[in-house]
N, C-alpha and C. Protein backbone atom coordinates (compact mmCIF):
# COMPACT_ATOMS: atom_id res chain seq x y z
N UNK A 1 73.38 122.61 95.48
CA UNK A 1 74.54 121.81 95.20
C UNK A 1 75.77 122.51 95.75
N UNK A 2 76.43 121.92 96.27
CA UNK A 2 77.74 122.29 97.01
C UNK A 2 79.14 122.33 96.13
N UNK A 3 79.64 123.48 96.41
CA UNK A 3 81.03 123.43 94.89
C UNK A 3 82.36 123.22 95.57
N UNK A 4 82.43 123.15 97.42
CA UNK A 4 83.57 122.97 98.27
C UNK A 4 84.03 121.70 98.44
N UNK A 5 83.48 121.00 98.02
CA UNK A 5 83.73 119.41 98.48
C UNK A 5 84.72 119.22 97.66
N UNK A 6 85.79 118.19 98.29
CA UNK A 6 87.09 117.67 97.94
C UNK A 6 86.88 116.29 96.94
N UNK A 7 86.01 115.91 97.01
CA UNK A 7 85.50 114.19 96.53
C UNK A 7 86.05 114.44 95.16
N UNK A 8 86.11 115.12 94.06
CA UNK A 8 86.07 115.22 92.81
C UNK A 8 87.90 115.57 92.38
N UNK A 9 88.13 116.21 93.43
CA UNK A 9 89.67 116.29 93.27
C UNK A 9 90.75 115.53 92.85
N UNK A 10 90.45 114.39 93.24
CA UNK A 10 91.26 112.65 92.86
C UNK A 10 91.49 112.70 91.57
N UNK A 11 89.94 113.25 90.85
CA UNK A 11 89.81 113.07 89.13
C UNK A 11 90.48 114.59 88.24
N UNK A 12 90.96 115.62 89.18
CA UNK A 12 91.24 116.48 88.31
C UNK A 12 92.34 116.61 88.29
N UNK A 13 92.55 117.30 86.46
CA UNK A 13 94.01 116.92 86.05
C UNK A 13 94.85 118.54 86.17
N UNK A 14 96.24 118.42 86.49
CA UNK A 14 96.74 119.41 86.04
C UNK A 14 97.82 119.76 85.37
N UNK A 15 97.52 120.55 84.48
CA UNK A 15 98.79 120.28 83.32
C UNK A 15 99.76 120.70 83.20
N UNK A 16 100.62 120.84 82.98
CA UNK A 16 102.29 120.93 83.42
C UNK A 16 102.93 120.93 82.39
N UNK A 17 104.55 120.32 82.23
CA UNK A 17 105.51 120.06 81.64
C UNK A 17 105.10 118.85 82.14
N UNK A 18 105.60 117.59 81.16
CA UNK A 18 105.92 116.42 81.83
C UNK A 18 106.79 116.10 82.64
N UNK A 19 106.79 115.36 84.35
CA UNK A 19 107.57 115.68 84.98
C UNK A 19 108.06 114.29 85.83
N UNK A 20 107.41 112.82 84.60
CA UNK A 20 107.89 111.39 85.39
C UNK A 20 108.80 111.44 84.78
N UNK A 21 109.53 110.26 85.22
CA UNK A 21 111.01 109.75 84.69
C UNK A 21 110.62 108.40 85.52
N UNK A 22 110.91 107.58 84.63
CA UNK A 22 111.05 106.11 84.49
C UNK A 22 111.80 105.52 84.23
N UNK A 23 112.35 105.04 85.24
CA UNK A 23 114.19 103.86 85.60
C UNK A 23 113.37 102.75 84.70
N UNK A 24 114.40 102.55 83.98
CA UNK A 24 114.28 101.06 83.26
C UNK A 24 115.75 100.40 83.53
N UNK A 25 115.16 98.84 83.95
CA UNK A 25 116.39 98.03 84.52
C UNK A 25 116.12 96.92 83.33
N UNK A 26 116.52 95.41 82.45
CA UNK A 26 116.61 94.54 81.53
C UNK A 26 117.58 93.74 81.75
N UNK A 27 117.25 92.51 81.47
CA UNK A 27 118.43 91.08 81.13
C UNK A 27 118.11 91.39 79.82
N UNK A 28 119.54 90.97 79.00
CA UNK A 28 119.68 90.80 77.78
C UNK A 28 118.46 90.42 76.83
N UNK A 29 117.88 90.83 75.73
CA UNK A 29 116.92 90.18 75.27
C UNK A 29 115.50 90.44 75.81
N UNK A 30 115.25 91.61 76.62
CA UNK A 30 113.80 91.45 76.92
C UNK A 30 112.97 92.09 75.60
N UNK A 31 112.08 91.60 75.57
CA UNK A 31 111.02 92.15 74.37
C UNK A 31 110.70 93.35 75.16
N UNK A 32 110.33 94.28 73.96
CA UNK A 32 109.63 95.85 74.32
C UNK A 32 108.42 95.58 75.17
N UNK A 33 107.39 94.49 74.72
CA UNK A 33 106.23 94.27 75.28
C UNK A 33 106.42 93.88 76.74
N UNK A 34 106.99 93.29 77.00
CA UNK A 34 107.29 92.99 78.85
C UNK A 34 107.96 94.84 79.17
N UNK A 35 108.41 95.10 78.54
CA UNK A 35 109.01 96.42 79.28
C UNK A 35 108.18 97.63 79.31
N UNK A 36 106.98 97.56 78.30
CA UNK A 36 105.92 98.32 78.17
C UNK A 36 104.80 97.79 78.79
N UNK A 37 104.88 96.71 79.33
CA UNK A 37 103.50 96.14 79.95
C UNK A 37 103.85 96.81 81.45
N UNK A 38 105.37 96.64 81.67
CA UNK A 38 105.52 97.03 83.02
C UNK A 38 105.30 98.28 83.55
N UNK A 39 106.04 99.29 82.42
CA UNK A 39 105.75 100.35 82.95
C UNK A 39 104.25 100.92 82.42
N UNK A 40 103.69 100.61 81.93
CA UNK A 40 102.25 101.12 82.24
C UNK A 40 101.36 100.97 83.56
N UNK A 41 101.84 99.31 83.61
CA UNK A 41 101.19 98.81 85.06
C UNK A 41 101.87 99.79 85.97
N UNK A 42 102.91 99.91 86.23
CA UNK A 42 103.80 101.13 87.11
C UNK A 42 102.59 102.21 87.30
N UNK A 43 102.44 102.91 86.08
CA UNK A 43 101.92 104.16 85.93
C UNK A 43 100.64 103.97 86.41
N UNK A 44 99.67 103.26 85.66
CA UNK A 44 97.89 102.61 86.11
C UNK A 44 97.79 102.49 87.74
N UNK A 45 99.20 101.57 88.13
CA UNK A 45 98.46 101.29 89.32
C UNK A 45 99.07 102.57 90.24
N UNK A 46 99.59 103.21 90.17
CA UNK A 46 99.98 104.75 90.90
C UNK A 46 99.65 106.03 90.59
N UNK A 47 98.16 105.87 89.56
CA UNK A 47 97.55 106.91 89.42
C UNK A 47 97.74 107.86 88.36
N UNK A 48 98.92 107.09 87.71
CA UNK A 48 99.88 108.25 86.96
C UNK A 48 99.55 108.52 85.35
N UNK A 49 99.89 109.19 84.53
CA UNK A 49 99.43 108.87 83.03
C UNK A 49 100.71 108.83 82.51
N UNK A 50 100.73 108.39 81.33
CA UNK A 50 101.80 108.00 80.64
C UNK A 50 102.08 109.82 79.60
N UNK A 51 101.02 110.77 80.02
CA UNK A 51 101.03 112.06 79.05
C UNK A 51 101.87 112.56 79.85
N UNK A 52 102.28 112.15 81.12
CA UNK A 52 103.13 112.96 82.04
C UNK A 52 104.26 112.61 81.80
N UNK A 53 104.58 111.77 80.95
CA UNK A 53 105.91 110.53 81.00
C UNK A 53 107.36 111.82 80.27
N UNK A 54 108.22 112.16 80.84
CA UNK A 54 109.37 113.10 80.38
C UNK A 54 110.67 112.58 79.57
N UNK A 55 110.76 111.09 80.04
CA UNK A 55 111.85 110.47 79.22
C UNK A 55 112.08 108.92 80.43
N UNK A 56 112.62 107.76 79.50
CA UNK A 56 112.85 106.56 80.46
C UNK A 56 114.44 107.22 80.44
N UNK A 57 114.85 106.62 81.61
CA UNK A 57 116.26 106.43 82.01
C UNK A 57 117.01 105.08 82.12
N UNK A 58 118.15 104.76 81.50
CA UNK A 58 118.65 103.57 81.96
C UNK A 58 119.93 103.78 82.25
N UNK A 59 120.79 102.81 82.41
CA UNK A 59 122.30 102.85 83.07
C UNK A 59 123.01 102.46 81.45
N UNK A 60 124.32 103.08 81.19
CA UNK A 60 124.63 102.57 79.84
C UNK A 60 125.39 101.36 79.46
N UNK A 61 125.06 100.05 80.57
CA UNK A 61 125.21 98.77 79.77
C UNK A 61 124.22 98.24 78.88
N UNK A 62 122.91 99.04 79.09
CA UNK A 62 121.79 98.85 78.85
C UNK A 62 120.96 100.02 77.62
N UNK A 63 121.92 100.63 77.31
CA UNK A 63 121.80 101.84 76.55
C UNK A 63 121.28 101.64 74.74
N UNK A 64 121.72 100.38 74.60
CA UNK A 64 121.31 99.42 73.22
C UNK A 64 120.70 98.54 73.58
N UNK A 65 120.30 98.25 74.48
CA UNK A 65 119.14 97.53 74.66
C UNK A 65 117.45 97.43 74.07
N UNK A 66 117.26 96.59 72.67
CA UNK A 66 116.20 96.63 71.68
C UNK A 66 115.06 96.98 72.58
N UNK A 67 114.75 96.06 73.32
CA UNK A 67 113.22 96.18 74.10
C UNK A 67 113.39 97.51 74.71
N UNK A 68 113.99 97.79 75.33
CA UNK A 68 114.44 99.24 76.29
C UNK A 68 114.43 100.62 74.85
N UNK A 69 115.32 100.60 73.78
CA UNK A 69 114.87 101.77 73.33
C UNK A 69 113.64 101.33 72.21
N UNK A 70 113.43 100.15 72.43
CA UNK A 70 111.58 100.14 70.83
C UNK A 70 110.52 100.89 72.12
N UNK A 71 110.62 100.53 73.35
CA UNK A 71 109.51 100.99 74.44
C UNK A 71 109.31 102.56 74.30
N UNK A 72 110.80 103.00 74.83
CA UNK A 72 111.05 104.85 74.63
C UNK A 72 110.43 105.13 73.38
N UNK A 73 110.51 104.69 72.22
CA UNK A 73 110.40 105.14 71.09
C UNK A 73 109.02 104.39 71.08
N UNK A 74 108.20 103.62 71.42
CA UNK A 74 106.80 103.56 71.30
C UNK A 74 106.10 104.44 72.75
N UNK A 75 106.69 104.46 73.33
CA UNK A 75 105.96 105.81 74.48
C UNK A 75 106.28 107.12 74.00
N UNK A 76 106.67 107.66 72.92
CA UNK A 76 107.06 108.69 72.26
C UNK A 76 108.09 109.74 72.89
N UNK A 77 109.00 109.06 73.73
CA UNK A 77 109.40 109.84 74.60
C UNK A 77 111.05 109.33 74.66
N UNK A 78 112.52 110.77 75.05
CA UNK A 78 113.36 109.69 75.18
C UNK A 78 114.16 108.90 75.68
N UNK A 79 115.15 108.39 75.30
CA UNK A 79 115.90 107.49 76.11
C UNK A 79 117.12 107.79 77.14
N UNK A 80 117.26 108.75 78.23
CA UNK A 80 118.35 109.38 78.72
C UNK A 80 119.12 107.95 79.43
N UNK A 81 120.62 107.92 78.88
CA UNK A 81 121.80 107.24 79.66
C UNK A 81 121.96 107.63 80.69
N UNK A 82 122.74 107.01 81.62
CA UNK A 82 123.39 106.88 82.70
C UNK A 82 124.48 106.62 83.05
N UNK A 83 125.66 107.15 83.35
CA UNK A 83 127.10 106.06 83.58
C UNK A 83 127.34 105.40 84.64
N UNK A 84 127.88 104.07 84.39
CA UNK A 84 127.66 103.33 85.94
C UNK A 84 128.33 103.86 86.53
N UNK A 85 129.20 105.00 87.07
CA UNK A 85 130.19 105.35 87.56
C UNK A 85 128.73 106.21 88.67
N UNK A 86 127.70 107.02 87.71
CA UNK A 86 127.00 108.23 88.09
C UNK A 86 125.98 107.03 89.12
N UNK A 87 125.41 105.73 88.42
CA UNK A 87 124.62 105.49 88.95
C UNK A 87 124.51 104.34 90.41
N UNK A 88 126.32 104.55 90.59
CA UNK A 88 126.46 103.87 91.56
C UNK A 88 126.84 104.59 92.65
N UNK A 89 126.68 106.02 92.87
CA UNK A 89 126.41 107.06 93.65
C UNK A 89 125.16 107.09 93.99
N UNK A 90 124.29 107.01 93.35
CA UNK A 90 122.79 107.27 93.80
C UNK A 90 122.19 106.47 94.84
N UNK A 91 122.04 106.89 95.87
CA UNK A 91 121.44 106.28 96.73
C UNK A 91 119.92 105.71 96.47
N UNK A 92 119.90 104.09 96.94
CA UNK A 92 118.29 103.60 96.73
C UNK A 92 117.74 102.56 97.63
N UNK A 93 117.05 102.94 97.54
CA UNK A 93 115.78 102.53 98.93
C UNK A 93 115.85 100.58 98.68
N UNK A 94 116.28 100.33 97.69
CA UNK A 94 115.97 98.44 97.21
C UNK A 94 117.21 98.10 96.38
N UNK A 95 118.55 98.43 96.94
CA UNK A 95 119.67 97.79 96.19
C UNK A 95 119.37 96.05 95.84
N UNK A 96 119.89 95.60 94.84
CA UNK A 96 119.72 93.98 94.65
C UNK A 96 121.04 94.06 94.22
N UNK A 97 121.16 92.17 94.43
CA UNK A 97 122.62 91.54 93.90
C UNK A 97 122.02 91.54 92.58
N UNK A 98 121.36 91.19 91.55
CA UNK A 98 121.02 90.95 90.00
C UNK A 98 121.84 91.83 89.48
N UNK A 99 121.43 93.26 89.84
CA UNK A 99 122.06 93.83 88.45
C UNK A 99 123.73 94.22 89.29
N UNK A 100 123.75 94.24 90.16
CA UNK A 100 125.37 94.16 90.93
C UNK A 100 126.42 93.17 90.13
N UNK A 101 125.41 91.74 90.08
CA UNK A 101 126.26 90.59 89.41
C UNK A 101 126.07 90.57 88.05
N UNK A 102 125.25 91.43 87.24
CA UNK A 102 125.27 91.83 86.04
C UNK A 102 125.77 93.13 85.69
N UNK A 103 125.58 93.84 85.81
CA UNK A 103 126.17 95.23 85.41
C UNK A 103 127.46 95.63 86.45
N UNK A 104 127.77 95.65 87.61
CA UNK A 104 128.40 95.98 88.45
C UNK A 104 127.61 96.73 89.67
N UNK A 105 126.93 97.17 89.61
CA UNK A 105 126.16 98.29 90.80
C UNK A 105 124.53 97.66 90.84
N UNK A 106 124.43 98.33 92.30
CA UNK A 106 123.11 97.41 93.42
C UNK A 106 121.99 98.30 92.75
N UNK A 107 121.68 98.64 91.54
CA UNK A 107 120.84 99.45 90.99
C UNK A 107 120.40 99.95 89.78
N UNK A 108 119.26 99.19 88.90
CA UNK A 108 119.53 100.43 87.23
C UNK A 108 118.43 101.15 87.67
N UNK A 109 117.42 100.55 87.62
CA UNK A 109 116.01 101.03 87.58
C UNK A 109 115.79 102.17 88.56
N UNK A 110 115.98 101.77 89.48
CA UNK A 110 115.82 103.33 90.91
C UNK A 110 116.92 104.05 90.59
N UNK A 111 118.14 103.47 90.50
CA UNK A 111 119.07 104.48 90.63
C UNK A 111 119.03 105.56 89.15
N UNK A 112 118.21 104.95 88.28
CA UNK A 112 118.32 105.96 86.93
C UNK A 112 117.14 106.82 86.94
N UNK A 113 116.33 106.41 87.57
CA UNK A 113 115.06 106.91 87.96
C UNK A 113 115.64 108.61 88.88
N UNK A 114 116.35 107.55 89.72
CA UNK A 114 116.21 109.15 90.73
C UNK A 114 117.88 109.89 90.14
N UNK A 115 118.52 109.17 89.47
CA UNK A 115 119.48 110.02 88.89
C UNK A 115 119.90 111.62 88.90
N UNK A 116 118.66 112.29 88.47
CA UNK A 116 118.25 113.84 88.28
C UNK A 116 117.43 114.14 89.36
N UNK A 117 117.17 113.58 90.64
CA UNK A 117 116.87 113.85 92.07
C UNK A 117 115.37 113.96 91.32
N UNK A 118 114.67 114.09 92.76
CA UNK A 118 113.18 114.27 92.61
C UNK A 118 112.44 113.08 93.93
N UNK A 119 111.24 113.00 93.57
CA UNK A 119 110.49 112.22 94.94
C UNK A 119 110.18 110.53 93.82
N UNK A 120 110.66 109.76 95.04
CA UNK A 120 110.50 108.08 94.21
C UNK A 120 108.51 107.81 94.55
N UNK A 121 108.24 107.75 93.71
CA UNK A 121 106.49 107.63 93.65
C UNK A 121 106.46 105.70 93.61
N UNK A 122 106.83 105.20 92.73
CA UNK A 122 106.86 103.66 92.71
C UNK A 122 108.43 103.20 92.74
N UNK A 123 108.71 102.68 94.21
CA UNK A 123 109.77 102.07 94.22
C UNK A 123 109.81 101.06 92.91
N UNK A 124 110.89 100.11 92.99
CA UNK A 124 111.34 99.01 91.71
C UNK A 124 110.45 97.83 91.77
N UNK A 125 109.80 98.03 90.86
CA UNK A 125 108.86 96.83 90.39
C UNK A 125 109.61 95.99 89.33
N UNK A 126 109.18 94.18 89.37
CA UNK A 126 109.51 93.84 88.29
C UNK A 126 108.23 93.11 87.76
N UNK A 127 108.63 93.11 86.40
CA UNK A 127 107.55 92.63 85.49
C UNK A 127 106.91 91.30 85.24
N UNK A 128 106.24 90.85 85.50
CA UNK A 128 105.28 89.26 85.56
C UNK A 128 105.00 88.63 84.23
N UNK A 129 105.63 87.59 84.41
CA UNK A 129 105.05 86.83 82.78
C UNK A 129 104.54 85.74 83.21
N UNK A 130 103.90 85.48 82.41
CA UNK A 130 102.69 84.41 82.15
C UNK A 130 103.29 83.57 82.45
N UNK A 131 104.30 83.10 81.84
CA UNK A 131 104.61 81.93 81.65
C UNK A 131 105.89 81.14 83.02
N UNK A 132 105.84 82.22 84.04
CA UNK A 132 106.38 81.41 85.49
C UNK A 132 107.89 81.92 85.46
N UNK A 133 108.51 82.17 84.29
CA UNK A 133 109.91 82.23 84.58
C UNK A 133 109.93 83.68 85.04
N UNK A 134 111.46 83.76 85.47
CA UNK A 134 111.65 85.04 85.96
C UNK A 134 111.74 86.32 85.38
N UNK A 135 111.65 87.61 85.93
CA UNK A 135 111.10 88.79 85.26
C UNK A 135 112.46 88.86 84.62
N UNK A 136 112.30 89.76 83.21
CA UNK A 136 113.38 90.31 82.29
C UNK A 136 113.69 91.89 82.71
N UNK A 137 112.80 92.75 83.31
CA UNK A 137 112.74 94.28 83.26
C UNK A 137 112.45 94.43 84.69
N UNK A 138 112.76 95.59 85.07
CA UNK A 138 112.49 96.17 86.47
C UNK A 138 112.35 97.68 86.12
N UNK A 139 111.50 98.78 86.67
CA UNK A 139 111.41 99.74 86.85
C UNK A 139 110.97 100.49 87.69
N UNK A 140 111.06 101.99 88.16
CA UNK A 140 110.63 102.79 89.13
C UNK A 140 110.57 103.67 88.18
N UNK A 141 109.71 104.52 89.20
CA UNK A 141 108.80 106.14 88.22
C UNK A 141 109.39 107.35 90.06
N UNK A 142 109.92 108.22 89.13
CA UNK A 142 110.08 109.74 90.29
C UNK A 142 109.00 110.42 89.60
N UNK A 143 108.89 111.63 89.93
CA UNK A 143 108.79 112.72 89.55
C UNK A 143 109.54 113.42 90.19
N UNK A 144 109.70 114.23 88.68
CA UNK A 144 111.00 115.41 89.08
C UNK A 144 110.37 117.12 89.65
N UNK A 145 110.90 117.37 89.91
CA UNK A 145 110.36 118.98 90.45
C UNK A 145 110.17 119.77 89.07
N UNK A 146 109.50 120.17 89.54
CA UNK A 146 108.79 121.26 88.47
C UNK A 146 110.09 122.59 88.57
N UNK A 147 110.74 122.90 87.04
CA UNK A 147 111.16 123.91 86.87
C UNK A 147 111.18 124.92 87.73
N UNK A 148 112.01 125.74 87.75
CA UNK A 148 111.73 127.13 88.91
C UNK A 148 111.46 128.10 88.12
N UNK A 149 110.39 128.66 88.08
CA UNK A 149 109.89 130.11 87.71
C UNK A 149 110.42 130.92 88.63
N UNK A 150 110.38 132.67 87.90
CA UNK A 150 110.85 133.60 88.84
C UNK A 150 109.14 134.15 88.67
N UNK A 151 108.81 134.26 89.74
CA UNK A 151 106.95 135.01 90.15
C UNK A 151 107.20 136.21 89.56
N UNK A 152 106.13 136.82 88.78
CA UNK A 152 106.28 138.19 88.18
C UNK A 152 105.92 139.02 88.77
N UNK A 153 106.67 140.11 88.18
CA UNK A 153 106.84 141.88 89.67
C UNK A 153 104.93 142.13 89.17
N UNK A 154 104.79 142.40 90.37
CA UNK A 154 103.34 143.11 90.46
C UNK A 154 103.37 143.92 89.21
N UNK A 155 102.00 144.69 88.74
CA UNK A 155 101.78 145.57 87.74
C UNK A 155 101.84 146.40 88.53
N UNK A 156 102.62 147.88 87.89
CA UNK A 156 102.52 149.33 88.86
C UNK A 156 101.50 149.81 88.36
C-alpha cells in the first residue's frame, strides 16, 4: 500500500484558529432562516465548514437587523459592524445598484467580508426562495490570514 498519494488530501482537515468571515448583505425583514440557509450553502458548496466560521460581518445600516444577528447568534459566532464610510472604500469584484439605492454604497456583503483584507473564496451570492420572489440576503465568505507567529530560536 502506498502512503505518497495525494487522493486523500481533499478530505484532510487542518486545524487552526477560525479564519472565515462572512459578509452578510439583507432587505429589511429577512428571516434568520433565508440568511442561514445561505450561508451554509456558501460554505457546503466551497468546501468550507461552518467550525472555521470567525464572525459574520455587516455594514451598520444593517447592524439591528433580526434575521442578520438571530443567524450570528445561531452560528455561535459574532456579529462585527462596519461603517458605511469604511465600507465604501473597500474595493469589490461585484459592486450592485441594490444596496447603493438602499444603504448608499455598491456593497455590504463583499465589502464587509473583505473589510479586514484577506483572499475572497465565494464572491456575493444571493439567496433562493421557493417561492419566486426576489432574494432578501446576499453574502460572501474571505478567509483571513492566519495570525503571524514569530518561529522559535533553535534549542542550543
Amino acid at each position: 500500500m502506498s502512503g505518497g498519494g495525494t487522493s486523500g488530501r481533499a478530505r484532510e482537515a487542518v486545524l487552526g484558529p477560525p479564519s472565515l468571515v462572512v459578509g452578510v448583505g439583507a432587505s429589511k425583514g429577512v428571516p434568520a432562516e433565508e440568511v442561514l440557509t445561505l450561508i451554509e450553502a456558501a460554505l457546503r458548496d466551497a468546501g468550507l465548514s461552518s467550525a472555521s466560521l470567525a464572525h459574520l460581518a455587516t455594514g451598520d445600516a444593517k447592524a439591528e437587523e433580526p434575521g442578520i444577528v438571530e443567524a450570528a447568534r445561531r452560528l455561535g459566532v459574532p456579529l462585527v459592524v462596519h461603517g458605511s464610510e469604511e465600507l465604501a472604500r473597500v474595493e469589490v469584484p461585484h459592486p450592485s445598484d441594490a444596496p447603493l439605492a438602499a444603504v448608499g454604497i455598491p456593497s455590504v456583503a463583499e465589502a464587509a467580508a473583505l473589510a479586514g483584507g484577506g483572499e475572497l473564496l465565494v464572491p456575493k451570492r444571493k439567496s433562493e426562495r421557493a417561492d419566486g420572489q426576489p432574494a432578501r440576503a446576499t453574502c460572501a465568505v474571505v478567509r483571513r490570514p492566519a495570525p503571524h507567529t514569530h518561529p522559535r530560536s533553535p534549542a542550543n
